[in-house]
C-alpha atoms as a PDB file:
ATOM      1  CA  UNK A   1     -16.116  16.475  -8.554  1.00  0.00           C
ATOM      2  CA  UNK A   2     -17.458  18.084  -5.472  1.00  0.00           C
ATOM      3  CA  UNK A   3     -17.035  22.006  -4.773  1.00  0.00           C
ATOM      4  CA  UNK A   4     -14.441  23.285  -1.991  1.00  0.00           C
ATOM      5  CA  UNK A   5     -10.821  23.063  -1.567  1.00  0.00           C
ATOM      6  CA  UNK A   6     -11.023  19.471   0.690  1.00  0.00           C
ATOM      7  CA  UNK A   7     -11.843  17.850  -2.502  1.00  0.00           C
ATOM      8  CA  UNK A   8      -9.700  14.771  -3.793  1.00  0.00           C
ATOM      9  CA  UNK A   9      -9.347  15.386  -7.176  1.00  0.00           C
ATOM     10  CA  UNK A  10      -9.441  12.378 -10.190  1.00  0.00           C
ATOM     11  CA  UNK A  11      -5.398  12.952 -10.418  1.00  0.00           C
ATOM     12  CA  UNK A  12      -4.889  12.185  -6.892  1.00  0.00           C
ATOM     13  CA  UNK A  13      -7.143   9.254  -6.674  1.00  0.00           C
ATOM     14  CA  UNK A  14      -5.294   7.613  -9.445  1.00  0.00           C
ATOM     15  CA  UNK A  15      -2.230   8.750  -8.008  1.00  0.00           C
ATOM     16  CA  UNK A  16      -0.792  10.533 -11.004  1.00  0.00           C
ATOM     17  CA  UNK A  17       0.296  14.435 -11.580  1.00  0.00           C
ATOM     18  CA  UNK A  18      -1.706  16.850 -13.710  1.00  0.00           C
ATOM     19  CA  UNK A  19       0.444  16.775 -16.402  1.00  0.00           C
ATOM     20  CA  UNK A  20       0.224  12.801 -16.788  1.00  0.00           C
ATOM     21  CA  UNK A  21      -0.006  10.740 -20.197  1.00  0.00           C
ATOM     22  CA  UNK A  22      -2.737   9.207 -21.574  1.00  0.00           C
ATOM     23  CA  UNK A  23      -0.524   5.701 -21.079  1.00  0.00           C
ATOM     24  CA  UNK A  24       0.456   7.129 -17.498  1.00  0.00           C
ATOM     25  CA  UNK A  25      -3.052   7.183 -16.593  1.00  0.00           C
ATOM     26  CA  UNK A  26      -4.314   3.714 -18.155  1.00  0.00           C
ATOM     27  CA  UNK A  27      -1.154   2.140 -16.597  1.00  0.00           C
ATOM     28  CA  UNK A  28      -1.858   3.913 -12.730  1.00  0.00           C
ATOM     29  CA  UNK A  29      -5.904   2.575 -13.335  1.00  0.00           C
ATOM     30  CA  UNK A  30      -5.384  -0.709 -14.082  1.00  0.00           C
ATOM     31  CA  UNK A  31      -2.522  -1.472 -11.299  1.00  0.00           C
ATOM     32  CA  UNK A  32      -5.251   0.150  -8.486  1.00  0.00           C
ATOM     33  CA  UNK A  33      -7.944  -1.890  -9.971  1.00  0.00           C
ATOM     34  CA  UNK A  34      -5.727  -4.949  -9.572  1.00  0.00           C
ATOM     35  CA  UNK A  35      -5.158  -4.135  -6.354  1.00  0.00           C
ATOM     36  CA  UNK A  36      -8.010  -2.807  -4.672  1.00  0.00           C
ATOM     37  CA  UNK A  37     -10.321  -5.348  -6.226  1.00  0.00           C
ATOM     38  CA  UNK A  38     -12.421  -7.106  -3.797  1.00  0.00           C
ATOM     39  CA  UNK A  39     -11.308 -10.360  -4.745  1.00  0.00           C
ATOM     40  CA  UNK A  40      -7.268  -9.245  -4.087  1.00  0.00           C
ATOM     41  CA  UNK A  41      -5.239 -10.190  -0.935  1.00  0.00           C
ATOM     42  CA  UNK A  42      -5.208  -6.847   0.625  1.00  0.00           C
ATOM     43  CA  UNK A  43      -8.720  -6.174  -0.105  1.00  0.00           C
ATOM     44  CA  UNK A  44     -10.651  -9.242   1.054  1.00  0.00           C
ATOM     45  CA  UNK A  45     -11.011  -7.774   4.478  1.00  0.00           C
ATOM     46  CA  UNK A  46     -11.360  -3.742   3.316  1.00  0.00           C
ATOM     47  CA  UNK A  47     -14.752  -3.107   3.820  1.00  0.00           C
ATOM     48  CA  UNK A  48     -14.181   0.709   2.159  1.00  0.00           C
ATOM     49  CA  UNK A  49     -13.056  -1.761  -1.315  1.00  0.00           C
ATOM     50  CA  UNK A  50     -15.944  -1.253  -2.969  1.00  0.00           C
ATOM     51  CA  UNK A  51     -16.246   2.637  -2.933  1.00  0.00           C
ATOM     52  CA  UNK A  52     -12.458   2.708  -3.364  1.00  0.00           C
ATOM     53  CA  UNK A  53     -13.207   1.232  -6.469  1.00  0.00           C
ATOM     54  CA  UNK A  54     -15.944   3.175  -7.161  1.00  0.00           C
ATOM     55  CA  UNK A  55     -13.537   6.491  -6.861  1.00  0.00           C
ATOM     56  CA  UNK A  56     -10.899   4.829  -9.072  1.00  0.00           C
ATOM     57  CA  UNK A  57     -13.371   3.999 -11.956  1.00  0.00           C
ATOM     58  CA  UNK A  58     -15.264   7.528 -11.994  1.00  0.00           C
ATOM     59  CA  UNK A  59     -11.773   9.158 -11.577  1.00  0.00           C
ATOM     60  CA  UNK A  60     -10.675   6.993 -14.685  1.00  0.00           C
ATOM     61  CA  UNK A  61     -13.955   7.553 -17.100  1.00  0.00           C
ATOM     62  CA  UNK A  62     -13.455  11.462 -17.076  1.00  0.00           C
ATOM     63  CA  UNK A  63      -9.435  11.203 -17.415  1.00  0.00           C
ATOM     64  CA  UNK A  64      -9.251   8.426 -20.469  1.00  0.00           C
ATOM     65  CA  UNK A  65     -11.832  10.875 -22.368  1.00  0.00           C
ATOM     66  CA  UNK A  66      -9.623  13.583 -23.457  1.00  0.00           C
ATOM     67  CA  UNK A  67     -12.679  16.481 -23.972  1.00  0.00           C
ATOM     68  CA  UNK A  68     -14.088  15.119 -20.515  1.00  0.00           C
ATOM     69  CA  UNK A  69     -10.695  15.714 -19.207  1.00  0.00           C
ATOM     70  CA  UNK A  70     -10.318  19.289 -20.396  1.00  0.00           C
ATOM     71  CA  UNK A  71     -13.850  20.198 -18.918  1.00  0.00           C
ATOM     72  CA  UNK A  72     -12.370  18.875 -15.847  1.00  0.00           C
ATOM     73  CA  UNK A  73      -9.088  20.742 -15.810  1.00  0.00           C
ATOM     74  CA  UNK A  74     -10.894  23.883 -16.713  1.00  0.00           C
ATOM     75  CA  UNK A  75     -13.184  22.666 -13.637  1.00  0.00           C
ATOM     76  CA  UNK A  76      -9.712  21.963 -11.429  1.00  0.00           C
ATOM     77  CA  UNK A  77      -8.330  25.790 -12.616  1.00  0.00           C
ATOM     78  CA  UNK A  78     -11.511  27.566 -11.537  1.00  0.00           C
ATOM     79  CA  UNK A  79     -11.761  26.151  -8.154  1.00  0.00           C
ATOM     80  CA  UNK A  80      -8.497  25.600  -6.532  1.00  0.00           C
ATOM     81  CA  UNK A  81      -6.620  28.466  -8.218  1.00  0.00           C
ATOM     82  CA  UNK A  82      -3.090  29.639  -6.939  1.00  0.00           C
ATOM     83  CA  UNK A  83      -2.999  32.973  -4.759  1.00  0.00           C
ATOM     84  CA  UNK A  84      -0.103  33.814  -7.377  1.00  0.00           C
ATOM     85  CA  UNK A  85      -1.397  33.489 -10.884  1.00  0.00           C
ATOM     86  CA  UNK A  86       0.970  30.710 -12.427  1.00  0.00           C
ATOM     87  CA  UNK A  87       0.576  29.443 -16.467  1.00  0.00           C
ATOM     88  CA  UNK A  88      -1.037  26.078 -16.049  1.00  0.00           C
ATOM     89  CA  UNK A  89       0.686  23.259 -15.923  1.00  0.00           C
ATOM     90  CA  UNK A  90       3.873  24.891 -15.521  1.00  0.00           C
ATOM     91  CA  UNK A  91       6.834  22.843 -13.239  1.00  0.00           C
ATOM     92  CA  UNK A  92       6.631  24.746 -10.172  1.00  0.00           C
ATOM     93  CA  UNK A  93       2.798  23.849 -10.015  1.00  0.00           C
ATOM     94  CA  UNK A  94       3.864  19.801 -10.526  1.00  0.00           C
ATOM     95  CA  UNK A  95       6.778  19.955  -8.847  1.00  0.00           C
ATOM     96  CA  UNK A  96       4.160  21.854  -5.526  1.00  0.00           C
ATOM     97  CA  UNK A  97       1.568  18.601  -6.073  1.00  0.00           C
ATOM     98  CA  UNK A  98       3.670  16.112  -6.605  1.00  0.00           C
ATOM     99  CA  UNK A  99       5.747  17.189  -3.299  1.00  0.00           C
ATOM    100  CA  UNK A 100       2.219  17.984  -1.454  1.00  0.00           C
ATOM    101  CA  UNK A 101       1.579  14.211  -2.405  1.00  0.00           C
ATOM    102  CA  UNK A 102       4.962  12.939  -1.120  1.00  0.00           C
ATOM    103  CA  UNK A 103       4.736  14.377   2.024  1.00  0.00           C
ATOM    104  CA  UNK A 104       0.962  12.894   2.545  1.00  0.00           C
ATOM    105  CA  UNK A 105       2.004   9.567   1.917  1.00  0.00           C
ATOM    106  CA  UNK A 106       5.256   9.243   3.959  1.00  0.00           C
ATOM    107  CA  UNK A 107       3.385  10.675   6.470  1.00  0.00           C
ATOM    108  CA  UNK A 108       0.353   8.546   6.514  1.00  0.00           C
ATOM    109  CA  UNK A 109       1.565   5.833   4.976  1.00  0.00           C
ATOM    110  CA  UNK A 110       5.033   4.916   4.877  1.00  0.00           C
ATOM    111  CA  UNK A 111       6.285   6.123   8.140  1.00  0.00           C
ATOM    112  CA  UNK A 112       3.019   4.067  10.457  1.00  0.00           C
ATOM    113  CA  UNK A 113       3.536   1.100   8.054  1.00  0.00           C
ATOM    114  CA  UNK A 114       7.388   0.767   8.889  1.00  0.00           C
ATOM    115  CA  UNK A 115       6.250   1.210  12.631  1.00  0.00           C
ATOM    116  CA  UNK A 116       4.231  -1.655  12.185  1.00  0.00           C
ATOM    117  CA  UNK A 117       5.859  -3.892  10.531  1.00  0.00           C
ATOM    118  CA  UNK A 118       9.534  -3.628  11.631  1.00  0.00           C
ATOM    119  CA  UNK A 119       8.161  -5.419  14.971  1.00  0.00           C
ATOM    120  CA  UNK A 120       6.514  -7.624  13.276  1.00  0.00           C
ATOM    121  CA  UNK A 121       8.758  -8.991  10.530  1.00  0.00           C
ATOM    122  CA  UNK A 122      11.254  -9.261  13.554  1.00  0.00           C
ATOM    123  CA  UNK A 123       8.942 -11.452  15.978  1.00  0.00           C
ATOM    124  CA  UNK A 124       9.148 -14.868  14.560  1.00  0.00           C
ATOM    125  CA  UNK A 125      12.506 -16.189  15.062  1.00  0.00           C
ATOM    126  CA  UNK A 126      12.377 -15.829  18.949  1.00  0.00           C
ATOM    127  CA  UNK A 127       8.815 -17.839  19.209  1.00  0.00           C
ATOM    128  CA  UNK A 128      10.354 -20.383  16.776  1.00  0.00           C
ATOM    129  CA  UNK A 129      13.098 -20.904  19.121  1.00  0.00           C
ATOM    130  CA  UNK A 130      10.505 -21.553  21.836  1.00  0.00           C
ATOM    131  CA  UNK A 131       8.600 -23.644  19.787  1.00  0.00           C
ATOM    132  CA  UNK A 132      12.019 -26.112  18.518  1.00  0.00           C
ATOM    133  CA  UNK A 133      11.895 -27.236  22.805  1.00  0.00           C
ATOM    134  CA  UNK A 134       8.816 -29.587  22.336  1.00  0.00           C
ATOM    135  CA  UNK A 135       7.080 -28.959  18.887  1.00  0.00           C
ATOM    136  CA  UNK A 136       4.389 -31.560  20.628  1.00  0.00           C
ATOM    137  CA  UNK A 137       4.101 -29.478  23.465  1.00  0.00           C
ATOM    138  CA  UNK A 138       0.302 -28.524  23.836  1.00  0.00           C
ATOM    139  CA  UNK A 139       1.164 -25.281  25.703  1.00  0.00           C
ATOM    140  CA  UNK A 140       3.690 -24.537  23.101  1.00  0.00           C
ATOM    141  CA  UNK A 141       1.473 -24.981  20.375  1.00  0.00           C
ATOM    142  CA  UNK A 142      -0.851 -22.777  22.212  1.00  0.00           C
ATOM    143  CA  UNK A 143       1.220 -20.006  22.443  1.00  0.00           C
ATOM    144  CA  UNK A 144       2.241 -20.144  18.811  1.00  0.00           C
ATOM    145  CA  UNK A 145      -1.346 -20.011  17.990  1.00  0.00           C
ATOM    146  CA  UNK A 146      -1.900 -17.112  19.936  1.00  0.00           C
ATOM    147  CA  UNK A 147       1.491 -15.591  17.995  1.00  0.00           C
ATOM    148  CA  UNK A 148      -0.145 -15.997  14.888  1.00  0.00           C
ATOM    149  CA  UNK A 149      -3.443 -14.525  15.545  1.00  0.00           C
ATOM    150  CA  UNK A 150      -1.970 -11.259  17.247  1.00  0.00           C
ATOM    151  CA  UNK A 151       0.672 -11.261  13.904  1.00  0.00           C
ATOM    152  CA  UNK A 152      -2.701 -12.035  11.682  1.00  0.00           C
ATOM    153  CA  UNK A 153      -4.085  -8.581  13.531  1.00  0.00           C
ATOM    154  CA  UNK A 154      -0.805  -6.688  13.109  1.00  0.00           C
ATOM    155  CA  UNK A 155      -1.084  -7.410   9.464  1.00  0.00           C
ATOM    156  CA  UNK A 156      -4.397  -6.054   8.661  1.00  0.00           C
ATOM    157  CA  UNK A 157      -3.392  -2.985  10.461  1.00  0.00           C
ATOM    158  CA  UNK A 158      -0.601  -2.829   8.512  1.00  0.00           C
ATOM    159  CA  UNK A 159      -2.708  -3.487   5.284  1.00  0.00           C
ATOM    160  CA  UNK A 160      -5.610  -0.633   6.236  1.00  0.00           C
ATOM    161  CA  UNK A 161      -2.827   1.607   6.652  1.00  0.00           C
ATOM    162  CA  UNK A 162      -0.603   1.077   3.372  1.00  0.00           C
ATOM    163  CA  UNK A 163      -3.928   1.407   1.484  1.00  0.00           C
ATOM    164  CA  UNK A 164      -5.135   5.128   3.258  1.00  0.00           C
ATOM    165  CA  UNK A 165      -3.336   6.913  -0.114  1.00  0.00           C
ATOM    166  CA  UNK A 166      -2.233   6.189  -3.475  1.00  0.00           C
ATOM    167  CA  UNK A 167       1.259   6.701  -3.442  1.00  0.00           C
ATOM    168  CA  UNK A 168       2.589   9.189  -5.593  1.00  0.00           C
ATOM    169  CA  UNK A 169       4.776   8.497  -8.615  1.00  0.00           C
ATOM    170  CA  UNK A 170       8.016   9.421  -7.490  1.00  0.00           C
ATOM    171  CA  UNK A 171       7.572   6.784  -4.468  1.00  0.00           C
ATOM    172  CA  UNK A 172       5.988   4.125  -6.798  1.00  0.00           C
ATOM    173  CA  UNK A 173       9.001   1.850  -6.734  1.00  0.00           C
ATOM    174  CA  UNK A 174       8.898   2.455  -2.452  1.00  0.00           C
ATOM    175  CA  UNK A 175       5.765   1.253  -2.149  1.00  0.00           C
ATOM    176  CA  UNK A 176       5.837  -1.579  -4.711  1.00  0.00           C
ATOM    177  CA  UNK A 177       8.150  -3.458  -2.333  1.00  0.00           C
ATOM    178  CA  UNK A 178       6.045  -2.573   0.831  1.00  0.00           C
ATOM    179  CA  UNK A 179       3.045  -4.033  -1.481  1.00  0.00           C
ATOM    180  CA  UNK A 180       4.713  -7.288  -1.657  1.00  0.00           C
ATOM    181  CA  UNK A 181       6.256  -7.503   0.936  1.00  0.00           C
ATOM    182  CA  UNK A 182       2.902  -7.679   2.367  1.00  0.00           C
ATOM    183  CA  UNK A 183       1.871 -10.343   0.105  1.00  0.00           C
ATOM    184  CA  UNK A 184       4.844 -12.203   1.696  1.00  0.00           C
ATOM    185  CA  UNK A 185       3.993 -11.707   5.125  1.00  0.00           C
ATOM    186  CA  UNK A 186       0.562 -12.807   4.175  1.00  0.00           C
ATOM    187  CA  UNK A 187       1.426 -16.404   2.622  1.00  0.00           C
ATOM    188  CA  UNK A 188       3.588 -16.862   5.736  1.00  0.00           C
ATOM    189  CA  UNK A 189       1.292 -16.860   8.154  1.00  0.00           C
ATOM    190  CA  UNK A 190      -1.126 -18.707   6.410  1.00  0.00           C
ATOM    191  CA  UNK A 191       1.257 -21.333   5.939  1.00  0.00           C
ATOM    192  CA  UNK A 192       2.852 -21.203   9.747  1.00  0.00           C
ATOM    193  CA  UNK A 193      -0.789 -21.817  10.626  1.00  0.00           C
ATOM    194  CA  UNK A 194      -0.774 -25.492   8.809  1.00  0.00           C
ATOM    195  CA  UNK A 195       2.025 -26.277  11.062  1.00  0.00           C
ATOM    196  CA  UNK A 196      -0.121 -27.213  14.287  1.00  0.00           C
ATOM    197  CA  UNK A 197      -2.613 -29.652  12.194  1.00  0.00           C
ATOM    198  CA  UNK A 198      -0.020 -31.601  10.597  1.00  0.00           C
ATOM    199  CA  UNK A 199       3.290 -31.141  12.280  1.00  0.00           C
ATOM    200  CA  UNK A 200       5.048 -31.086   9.020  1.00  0.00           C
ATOM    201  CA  UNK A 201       8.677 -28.742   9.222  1.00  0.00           C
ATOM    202  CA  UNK A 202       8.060 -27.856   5.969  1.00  0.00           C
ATOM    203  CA  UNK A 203       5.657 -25.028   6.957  1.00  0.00           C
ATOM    204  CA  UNK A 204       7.817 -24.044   9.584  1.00  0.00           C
ATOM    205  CA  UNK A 205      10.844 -23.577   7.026  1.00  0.00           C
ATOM    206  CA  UNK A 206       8.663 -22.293   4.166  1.00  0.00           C
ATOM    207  CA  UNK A 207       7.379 -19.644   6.243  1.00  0.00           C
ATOM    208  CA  UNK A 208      10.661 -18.392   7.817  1.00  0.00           C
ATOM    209  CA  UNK A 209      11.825 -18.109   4.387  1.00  0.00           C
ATOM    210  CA  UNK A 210       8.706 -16.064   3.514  1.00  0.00           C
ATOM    211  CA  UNK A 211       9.374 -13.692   6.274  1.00  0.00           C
ATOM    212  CA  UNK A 212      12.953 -13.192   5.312  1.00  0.00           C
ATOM    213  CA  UNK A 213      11.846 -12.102   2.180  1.00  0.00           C
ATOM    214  CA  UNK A 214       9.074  -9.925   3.183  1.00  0.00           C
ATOM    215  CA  UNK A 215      11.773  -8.001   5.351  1.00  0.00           C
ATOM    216  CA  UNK A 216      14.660  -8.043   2.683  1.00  0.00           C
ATOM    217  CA  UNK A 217      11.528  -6.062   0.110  1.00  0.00           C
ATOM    218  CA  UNK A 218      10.521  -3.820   3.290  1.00  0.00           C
ATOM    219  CA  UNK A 219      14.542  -2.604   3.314  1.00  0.00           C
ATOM    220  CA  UNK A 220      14.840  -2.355  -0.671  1.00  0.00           C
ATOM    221  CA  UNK A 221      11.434  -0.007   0.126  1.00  0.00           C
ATOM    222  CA  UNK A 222      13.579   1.892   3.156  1.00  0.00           C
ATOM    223  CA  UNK A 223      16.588   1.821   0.571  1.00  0.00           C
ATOM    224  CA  UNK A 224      14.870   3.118  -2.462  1.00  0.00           C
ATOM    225  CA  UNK A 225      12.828   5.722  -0.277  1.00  0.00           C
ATOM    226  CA  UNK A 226      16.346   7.190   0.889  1.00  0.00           C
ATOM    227  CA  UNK A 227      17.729   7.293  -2.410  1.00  0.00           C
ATOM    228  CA  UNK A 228      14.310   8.835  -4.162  1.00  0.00           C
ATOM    229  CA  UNK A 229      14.948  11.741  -1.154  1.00  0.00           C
ATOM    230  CA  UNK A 230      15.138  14.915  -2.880  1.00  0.00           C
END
């Protein structure tokens, strides 16, 4: 861990408080491995994946190593210590992280990820209707084309920006919907895309459907964010 209060410490990479569980901290490793790996969806265009990664497996070797992890606590207490001496550990201390995290994350994450995708998860009936004049129609097909590849863009914004934090626990089931609901938005434009070579319905229909799921998980996320409000 580097010196100097701007330091992200091994809790916060993994996204889990100071006071976590052995189990809490296996379980938060192995779901951001799974999903920053380079080979995941999100990740396949993340050029940072590979020293995200790299964070989440150093974090993770001094945290599963209970002596390592007391060094490092001892480490976290002598550098970043309270102006009003507190016993370590105590609630107001978790409670002050855990809401320092919150606020980070809806911040950076949730609030520019709804901005984004709102619009977008909104856009496709209306150049569906345009499309259901001539499906043949070269100009048409053009136009969807050019749909897709500004929705293709939208989406990786919206992916760089749902990955900038880890979210914290109390917002994990928040941004487990916003995770797949990405997924969904994904598969949908992938599969709108086979549309123009084949002229097959199908991928129309299929991908509607994949966009009306992607925004039924984005309001379960809005839902269960309102709900988790303290």
């Amino acid at each position: 861990m580097g010196s100097g209060s701007e330091a992200v410490s091994h809790y916060e990479v993994l996204g889990v408080s100071v006071l976590a569980t052995a189990a809490e901290i296996k379980s938060a490793y192995r779901r951001l491995v799974k999903y920053h790996h380079p080979d995941s969806l999100l990740a396949k265009k993340d050029r940072a994946a590979a020293e995200r990664i790299r964070q989440i497996n150093a974090a993770y070797a001094v945290l599963k190593d209970p002596q390592a992890r007391r060094e490092y606590d001892r480490q976290l207490r002598s550098n970043y210590a309270p102006p009003r001496p507190q016993p370590t550990g105590s609630p107001s201390e978790t409670v002050s992280q855990e809401a320092i995290a919150r606020e980070a994350w809806i911040r950076q994450v949730y609030t520019p990820l709804n901005r984004v995708l709102g619009p977008l998860l909104s856009s496709l009936r209306p150049q569906l209707n345009a499309l259901a004049a001539d499906p043949f129609d070269p100009d048409l097909l053009e136009a969807f084309g050019l749909y897709l590849e500004e929705c293709t863009q939208k989406l990786t914004q919206a992916q760089q920006i749902f990955r900038r934090l880890p979210n914290p626990s109390s917002l994990g089931g928040v941004a487990s919907r916003l995770y797949y609901a990405l997924n969904h938005l994904e598969d949908a434009l992938e599969e709108l895309s086979y549309f123009p070579l084949n002229f097959d319905d199908r991928h129309l229909h299929t991908g509607q459907e994949l966009f009306r799921r992607a925004e039924g998980l984005r309001r379960e996320a809005m839902d269960t964010y309102a709900q988790s409000s303290p």
